[in-house]
Every structure is written in C-alpha cells, then in structure tokens.
PDB file of N, CA and C in Angstrom:
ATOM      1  N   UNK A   1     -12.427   3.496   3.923  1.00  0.00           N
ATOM      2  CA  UNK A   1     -11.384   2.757   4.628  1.00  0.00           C
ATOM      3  C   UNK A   1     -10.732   1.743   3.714  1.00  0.00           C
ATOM      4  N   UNK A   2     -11.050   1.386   2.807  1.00  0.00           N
ATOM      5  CA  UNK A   2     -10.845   0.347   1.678  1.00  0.00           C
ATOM      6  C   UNK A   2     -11.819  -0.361   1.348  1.00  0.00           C
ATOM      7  N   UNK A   3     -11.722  -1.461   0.331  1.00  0.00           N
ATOM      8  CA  UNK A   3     -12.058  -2.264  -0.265  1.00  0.00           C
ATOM      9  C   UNK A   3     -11.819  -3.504  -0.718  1.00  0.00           C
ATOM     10  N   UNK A   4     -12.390  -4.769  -0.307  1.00  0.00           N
ATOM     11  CA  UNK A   4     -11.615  -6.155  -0.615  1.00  0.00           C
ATOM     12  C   UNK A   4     -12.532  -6.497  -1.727  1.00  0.00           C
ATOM     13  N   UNK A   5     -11.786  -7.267  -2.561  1.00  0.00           N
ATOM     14  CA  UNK A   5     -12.889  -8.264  -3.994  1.00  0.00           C
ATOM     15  C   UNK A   5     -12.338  -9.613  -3.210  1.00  0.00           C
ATOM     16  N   UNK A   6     -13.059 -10.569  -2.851  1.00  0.00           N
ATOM     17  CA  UNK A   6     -12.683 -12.039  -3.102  1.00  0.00           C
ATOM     18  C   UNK A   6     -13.682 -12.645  -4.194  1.00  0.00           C
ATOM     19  N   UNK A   7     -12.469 -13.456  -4.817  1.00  0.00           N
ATOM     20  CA  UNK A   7     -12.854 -14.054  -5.824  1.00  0.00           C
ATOM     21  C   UNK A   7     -12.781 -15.956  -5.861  1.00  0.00           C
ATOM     22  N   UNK A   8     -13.709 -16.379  -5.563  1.00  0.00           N
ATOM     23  CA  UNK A   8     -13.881 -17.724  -4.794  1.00  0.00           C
ATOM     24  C   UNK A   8     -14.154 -18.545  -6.653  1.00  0.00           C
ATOM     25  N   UNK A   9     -13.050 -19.512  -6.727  1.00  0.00           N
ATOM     26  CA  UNK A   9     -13.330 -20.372  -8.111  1.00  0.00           C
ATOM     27  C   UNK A   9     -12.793 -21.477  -7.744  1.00  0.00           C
ATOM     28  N   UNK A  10     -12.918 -22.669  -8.726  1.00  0.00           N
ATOM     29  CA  UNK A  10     -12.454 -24.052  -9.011  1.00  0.00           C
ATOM     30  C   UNK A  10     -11.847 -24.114 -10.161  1.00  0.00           C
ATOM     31  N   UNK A  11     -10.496 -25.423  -9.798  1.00  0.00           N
ATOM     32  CA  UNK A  11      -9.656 -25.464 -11.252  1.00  0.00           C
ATOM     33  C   UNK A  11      -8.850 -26.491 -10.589  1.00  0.00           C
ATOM     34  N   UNK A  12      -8.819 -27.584 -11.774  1.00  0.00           N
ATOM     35  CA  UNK A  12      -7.462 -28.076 -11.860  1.00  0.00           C
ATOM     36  C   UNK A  12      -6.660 -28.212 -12.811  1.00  0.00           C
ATOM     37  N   UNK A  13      -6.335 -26.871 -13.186  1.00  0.00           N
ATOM     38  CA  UNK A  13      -5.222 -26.113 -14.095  1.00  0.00           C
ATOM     39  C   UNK A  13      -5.151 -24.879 -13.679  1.00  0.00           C
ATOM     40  N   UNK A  14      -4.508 -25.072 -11.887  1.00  0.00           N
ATOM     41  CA  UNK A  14      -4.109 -24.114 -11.236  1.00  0.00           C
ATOM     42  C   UNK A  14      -2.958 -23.174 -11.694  1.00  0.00           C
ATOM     43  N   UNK A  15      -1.802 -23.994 -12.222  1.00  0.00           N
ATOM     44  CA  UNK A  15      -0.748 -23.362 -12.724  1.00  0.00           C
ATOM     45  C   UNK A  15      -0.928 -22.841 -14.096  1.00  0.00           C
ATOM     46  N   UNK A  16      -1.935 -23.241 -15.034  1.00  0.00           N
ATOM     47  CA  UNK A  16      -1.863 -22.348 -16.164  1.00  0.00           C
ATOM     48  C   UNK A  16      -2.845 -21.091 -15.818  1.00  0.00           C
ATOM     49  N   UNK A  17      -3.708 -21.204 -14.896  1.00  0.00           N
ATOM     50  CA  UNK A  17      -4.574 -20.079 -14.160  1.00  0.00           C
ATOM     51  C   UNK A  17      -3.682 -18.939 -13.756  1.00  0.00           C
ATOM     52  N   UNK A  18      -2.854 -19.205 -12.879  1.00  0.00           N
ATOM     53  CA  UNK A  18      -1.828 -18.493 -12.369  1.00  0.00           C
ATOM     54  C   UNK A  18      -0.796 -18.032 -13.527  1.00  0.00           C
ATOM     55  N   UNK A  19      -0.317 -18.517 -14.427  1.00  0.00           N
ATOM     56  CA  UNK A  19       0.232 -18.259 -15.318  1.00  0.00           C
ATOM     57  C   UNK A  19      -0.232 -16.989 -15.995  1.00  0.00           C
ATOM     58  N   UNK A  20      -1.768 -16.828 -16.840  1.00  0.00           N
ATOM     59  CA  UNK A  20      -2.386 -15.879 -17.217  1.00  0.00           C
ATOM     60  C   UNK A  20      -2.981 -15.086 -16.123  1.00  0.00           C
ATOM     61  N   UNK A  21      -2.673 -15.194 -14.727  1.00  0.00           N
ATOM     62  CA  UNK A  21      -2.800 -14.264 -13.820  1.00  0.00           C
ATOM     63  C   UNK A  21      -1.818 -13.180 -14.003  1.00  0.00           C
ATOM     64  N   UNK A  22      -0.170 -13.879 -13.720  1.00  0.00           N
ATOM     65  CA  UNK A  22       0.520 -12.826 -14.121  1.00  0.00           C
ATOM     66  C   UNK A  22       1.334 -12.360 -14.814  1.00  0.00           C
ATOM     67  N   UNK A  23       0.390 -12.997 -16.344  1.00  0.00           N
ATOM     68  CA  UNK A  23       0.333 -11.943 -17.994  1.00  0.00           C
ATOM     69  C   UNK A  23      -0.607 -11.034 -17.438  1.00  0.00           C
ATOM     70  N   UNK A  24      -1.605 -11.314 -16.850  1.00  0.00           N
ATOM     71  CA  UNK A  24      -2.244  -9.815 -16.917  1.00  0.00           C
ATOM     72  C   UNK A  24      -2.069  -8.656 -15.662  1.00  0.00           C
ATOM     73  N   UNK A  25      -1.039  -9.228 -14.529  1.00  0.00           N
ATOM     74  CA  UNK A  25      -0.127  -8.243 -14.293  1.00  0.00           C
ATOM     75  C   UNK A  25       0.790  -7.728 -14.641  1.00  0.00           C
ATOM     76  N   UNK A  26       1.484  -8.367 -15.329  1.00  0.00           N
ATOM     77  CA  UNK A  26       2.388  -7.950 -16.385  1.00  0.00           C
ATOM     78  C   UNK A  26       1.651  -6.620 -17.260  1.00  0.00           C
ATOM     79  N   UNK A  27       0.362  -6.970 -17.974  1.00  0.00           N
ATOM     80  CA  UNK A  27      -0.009  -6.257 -19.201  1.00  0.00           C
ATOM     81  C   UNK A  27      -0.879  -5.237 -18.424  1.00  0.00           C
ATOM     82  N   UNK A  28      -1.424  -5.153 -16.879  1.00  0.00           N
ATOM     83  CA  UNK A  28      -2.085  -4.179 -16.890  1.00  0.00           C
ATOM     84  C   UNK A  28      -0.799  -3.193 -16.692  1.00  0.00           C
ATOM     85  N   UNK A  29       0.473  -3.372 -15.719  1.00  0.00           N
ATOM     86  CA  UNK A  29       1.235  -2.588 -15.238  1.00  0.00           C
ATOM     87  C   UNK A  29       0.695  -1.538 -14.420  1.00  0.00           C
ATOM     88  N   UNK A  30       0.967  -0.226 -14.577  1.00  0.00           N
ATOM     89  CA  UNK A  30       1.021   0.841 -13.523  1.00  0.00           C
ATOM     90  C   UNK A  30      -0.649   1.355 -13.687  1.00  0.00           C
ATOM     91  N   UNK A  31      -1.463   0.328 -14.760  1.00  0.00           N
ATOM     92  CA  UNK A  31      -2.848   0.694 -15.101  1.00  0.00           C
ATOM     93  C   UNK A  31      -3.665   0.003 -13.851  1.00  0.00           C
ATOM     94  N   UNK A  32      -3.108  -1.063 -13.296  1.00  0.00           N
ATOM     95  CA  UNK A  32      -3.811  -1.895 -12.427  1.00  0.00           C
ATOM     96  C   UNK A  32      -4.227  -1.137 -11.468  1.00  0.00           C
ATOM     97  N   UNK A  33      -5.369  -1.381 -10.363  1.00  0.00           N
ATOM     98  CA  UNK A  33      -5.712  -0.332  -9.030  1.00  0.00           C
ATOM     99  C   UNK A  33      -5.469  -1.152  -7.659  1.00  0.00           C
ATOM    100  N   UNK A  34      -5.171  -2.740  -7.692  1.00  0.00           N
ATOM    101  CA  UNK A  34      -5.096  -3.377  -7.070  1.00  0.00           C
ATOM    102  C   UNK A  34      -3.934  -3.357  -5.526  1.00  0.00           C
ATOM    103  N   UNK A  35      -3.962  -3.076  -4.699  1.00  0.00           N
ATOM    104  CA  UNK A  35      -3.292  -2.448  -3.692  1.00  0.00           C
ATOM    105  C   UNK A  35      -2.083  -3.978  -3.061  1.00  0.00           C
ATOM    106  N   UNK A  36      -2.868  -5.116  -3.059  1.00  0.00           N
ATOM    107  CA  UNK A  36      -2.483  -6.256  -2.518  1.00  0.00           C
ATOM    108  C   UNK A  36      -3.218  -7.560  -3.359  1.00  0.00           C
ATOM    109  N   UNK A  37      -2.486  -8.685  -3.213  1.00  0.00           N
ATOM    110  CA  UNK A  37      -3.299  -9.897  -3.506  1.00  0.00           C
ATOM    111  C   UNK A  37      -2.560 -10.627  -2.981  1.00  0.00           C
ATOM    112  N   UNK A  38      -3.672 -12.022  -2.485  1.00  0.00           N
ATOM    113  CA  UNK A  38      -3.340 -12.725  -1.751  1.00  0.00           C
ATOM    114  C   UNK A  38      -4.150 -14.278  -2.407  1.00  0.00           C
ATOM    115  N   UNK A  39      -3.479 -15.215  -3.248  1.00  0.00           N
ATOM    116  CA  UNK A  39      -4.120 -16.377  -3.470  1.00  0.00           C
ATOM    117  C   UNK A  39      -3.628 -17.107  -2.220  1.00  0.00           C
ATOM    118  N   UNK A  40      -5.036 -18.008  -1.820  1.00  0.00           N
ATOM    119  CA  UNK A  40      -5.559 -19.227  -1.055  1.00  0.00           C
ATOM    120  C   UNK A  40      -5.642 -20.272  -1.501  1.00  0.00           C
ATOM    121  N   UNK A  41      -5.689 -21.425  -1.379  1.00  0.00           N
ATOM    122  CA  UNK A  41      -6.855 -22.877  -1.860  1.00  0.00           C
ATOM    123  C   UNK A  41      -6.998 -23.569  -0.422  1.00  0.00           C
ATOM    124  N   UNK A  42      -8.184 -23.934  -0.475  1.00  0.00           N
ATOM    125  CA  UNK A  42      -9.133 -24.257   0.605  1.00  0.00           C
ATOM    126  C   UNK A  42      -8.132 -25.309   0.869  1.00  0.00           C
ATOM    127  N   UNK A  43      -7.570 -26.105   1.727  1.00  0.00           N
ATOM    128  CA  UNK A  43      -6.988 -26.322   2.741  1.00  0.00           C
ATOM    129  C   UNK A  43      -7.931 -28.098   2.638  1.00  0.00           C
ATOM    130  N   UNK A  44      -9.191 -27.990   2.924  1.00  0.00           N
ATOM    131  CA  UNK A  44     -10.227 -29.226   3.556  1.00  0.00           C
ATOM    132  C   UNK A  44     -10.535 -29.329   1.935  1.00  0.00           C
ATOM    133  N   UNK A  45     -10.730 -28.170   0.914  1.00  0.00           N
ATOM    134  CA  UNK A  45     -11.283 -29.105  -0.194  1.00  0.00           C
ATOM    135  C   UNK A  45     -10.513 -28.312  -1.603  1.00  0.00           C
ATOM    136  N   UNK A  46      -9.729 -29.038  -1.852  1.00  0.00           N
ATOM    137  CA  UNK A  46      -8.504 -29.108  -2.680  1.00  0.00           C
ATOM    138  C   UNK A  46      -8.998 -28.840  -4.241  1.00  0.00           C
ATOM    139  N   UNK A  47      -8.751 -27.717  -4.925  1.00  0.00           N
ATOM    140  CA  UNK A  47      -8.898 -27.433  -6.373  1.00  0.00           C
ATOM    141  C   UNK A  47      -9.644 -26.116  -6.104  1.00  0.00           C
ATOM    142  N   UNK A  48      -9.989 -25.827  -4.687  1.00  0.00           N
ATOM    143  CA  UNK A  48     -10.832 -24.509  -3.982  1.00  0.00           C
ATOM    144  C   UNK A  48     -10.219 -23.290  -4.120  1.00  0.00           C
ATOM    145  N   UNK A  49     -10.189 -22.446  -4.684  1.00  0.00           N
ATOM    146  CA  UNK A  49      -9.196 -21.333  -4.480  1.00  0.00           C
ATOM    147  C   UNK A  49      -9.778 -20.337  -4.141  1.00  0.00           C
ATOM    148  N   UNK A  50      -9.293 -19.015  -3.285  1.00  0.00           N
ATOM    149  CA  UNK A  50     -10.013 -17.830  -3.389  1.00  0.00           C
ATOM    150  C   UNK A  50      -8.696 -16.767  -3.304  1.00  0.00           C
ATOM    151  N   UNK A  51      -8.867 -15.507  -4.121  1.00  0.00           N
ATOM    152  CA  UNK A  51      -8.216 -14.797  -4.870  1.00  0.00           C
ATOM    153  C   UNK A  51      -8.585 -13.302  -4.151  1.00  0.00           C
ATOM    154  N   UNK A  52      -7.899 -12.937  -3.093  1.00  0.00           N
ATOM    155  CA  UNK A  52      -8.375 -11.366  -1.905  1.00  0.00           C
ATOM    156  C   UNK A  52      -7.598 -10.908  -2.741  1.00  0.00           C
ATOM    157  N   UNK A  53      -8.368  -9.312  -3.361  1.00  0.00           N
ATOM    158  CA  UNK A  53      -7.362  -8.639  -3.786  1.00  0.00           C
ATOM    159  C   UNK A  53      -8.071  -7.290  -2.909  1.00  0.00           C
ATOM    160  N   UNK A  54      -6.950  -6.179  -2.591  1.00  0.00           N
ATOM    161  CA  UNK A  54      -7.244  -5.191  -1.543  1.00  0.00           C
ATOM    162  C   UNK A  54      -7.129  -3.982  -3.068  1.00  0.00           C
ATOM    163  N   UNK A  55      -8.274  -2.840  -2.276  1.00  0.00           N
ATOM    164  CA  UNK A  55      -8.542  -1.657  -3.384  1.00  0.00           C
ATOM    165  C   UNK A  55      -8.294  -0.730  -2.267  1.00  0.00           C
ATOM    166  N   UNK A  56      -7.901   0.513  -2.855  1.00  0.00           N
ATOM    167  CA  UNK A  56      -8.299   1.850  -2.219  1.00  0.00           C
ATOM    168  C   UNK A  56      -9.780   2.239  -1.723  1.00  0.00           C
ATOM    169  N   UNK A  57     -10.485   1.832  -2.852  1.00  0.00           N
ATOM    170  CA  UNK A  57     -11.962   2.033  -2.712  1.00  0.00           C
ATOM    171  C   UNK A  57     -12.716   1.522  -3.968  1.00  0.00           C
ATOM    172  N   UNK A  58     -14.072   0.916  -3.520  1.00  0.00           N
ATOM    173  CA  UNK A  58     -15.139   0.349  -4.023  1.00  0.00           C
ATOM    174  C   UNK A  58     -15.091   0.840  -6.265  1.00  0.00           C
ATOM    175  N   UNK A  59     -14.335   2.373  -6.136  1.00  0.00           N
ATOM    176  CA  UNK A  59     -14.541   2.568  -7.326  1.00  0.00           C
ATOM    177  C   UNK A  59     -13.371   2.339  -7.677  1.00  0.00           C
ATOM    178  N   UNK A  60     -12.163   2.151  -7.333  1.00  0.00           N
ATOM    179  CA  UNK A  60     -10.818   1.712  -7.870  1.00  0.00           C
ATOM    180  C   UNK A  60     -11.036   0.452  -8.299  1.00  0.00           C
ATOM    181  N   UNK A  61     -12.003  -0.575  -7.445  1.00  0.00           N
ATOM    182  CA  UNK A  61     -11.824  -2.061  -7.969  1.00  0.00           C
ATOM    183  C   UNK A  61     -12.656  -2.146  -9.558  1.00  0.00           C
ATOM    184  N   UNK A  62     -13.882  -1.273  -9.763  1.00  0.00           N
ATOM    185  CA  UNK A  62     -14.281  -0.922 -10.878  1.00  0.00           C
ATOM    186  C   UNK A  62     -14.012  -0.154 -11.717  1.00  0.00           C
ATOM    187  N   UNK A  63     -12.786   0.519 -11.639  1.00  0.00           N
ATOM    188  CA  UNK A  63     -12.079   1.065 -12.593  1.00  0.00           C
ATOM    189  C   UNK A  63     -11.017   0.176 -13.114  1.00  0.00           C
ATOM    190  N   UNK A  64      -9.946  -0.931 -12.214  1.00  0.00           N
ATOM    191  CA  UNK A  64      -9.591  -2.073 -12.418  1.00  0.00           C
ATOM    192  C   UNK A  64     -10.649  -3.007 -13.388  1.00  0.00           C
ATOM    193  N   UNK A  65     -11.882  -3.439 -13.034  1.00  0.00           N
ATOM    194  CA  UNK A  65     -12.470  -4.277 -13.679  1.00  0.00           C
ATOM    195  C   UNK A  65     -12.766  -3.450 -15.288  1.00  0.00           C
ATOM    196  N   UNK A  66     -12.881  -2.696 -15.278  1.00  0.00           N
ATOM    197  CA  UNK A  66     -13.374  -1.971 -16.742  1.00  0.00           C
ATOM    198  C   UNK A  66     -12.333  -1.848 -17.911  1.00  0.00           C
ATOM    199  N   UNK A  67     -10.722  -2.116 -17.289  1.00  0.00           N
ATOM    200  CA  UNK A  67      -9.536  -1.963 -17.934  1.00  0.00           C
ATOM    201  C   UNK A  67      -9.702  -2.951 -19.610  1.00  0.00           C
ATOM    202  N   UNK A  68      -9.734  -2.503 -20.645  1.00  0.00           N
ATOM    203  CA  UNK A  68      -9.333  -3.422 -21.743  1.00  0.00           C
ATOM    204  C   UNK A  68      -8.736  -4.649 -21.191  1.00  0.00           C
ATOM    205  N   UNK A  69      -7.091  -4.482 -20.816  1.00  0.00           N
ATOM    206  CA  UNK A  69      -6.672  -5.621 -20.275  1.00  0.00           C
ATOM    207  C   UNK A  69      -7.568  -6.858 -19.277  1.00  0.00           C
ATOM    208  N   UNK A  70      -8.086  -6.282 -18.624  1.00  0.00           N
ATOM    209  CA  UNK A  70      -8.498  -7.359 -17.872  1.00  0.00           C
ATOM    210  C   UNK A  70      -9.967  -8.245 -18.411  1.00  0.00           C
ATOM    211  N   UNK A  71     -10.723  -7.860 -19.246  1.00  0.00           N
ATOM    212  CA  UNK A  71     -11.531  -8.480 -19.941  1.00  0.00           C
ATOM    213  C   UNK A  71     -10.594  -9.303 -20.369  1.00  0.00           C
ATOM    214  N   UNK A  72     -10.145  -9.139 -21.393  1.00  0.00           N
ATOM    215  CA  UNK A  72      -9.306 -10.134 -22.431  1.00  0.00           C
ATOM    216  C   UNK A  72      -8.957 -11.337 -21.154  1.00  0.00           C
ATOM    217  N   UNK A  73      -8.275 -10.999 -20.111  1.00  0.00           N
ATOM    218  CA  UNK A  73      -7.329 -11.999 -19.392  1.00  0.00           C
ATOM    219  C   UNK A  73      -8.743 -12.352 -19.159  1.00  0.00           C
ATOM    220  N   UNK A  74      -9.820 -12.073 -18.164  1.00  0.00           N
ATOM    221  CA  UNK A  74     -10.416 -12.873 -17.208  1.00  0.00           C
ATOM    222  C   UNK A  74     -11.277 -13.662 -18.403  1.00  0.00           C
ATOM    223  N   UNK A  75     -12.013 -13.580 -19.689  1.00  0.00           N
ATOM    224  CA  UNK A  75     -12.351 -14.895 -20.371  1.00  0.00           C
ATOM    225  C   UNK A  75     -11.405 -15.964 -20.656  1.00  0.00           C
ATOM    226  N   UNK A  76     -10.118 -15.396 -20.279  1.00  0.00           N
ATOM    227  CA  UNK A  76      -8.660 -16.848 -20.321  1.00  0.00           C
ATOM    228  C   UNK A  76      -8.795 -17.656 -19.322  1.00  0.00           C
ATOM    229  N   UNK A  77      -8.709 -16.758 -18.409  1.00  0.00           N
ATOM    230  CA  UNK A  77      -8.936 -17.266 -16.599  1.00  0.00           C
ATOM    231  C   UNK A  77     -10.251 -17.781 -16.264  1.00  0.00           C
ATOM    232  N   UNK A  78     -11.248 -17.717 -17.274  1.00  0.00           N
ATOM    233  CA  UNK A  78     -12.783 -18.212 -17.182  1.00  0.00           C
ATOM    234  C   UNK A  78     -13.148 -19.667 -17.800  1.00  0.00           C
ATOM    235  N   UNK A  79     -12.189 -19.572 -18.973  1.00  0.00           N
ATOM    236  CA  UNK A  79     -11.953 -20.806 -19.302  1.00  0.00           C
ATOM    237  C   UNK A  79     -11.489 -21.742 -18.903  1.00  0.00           C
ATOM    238  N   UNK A  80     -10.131 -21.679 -17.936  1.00  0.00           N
ATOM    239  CA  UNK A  80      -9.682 -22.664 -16.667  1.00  0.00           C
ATOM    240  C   UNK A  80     -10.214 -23.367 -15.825  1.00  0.00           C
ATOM    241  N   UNK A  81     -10.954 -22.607 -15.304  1.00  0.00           N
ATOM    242  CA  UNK A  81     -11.635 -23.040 -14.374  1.00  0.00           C
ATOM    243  C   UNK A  81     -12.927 -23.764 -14.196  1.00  0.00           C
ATOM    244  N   UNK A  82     -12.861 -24.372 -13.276  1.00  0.00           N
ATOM    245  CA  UNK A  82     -14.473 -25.425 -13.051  1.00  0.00           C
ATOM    246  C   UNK A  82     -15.318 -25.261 -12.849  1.00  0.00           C
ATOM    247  N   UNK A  83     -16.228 -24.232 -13.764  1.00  0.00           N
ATOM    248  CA  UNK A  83     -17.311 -23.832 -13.472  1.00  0.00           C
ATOM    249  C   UNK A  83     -17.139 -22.017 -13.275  1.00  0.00           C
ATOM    250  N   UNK A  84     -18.467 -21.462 -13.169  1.00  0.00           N
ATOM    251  CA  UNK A  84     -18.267 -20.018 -12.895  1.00  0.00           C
ATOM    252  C   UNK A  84     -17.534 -19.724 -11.616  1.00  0.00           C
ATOM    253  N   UNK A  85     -17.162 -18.138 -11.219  1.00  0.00           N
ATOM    254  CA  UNK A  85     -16.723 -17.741 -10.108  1.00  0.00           C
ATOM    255  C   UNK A  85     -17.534 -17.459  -9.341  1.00  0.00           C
ATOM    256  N   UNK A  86     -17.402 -16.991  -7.982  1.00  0.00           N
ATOM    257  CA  UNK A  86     -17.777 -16.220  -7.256  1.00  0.00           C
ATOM    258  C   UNK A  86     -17.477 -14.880  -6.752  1.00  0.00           C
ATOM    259  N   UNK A  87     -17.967 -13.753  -6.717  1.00  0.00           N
ATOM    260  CA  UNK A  87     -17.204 -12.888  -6.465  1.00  0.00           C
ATOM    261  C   UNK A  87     -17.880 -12.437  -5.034  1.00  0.00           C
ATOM    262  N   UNK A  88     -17.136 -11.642  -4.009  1.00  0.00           N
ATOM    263  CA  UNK A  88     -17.718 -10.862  -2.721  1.00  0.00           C
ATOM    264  C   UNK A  88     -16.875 -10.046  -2.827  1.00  0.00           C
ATOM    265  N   UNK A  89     -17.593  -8.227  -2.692  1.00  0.00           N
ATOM    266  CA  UNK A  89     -17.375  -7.168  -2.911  1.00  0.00           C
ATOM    267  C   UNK A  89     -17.926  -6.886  -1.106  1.00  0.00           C
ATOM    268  N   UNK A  90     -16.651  -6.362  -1.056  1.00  0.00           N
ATOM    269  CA  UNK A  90     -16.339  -6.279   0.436  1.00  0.00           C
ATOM    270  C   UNK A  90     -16.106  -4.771   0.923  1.00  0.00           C
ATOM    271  N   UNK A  91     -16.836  -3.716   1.838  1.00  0.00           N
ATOM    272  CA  UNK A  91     -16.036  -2.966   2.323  1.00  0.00           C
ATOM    273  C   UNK A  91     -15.508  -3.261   3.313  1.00  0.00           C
ATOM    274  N   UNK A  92     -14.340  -2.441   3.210  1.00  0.00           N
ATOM    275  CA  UNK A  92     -13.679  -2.887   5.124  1.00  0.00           C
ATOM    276  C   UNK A  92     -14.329  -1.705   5.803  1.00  0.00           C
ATOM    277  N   UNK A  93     -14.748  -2.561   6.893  1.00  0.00           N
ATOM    278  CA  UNK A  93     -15.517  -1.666   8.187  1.00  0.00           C
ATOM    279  C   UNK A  93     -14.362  -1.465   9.213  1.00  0.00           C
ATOM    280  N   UNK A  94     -13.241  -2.543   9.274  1.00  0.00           N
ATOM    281  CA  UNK A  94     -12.778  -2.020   9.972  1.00  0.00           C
ATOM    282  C   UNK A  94     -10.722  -3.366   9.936  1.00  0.00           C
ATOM    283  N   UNK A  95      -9.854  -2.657  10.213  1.00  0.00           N
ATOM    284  CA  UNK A  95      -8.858  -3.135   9.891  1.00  0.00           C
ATOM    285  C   UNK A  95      -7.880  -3.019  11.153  1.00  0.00           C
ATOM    286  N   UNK A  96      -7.184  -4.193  11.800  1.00  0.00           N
ATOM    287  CA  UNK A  96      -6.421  -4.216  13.230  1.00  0.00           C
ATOM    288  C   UNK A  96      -5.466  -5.104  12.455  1.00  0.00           C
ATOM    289  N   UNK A  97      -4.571  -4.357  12.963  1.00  0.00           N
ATOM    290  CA  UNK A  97      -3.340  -5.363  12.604  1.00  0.00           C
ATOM    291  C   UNK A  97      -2.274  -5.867  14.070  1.00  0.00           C
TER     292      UNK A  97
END
C-alpha cells in the first residue's frame, strides 16, 4: 500500500539544511524514488523538524537511500543539525483521504 520514512532532527541552520535538501533534489533528479515530501517543525518546540517523505514501497525508500547522491548530501545535512536524527520506517496500513 506504500511506505512513509519520517525523519525527526534538530537545527538551527534550518535554511542552509533546506538549502542542501534541494541540491540533492536537484542532483538526484529522475534517480530519486521519493513519491511526496512534506517538511514540519514542531509547532510547541521550535528548531524541531520532521521530514515525511512518501515511497511506493519499503524497497523504493532503500533503493533511494543507497543512491551515491544521497550519501554525499545526507553527511552535509548531518552536519547541520543538532545532534543525530531519527528515523521511523513506516508502512501504511491504511490511507483515507
């Protein structure tokens, strides 16, 4: 049915985060598997961000993660930020719109 990654981090060098976010949409191009994305920041605690990106399926998001490109970007995007990430590897059980 699909697949969500959220990616839960801290930063306050949101805009250069975002910046090398999309160089590396730019550089993955038509290589990317990513269906949707949707950045957040927590609302009650400010520098909070979380990063939903929607897959076809569980192995598209790991064929995305394995890309040359995206190594390179995410130790850029690792460096930004406050501390490590979090990641939740999500299936969708079920989707109502």
């Amino acid at each position: 049915m699909g697949f969500v990654q959220i990616i839960e981090f801290r930063t306050s060098k949101f805009d250069e985060m975002r910046k090398v976010g999309n160089e590396w949409e730019a550089a993955a191009g038509s290589d990317g598997r990513a269906r949707r994305r949707v950045m957040c920041e927590d609302r009650d605690n400010p520098g909070r961000y979380f990063n939903i990106v929607f897959f076809d399926s569980y192995e598209s998001a790991m064929e995305n993660s394995k890309l040359p490109v995206t190594a390179k970007f995410s130790q850029r995007m690792m460096a930004l930020g406050d501390g490590p990430p979090t990641f939740y590897n999500l299936d969708v059980v079920e989707d109502v719109s």
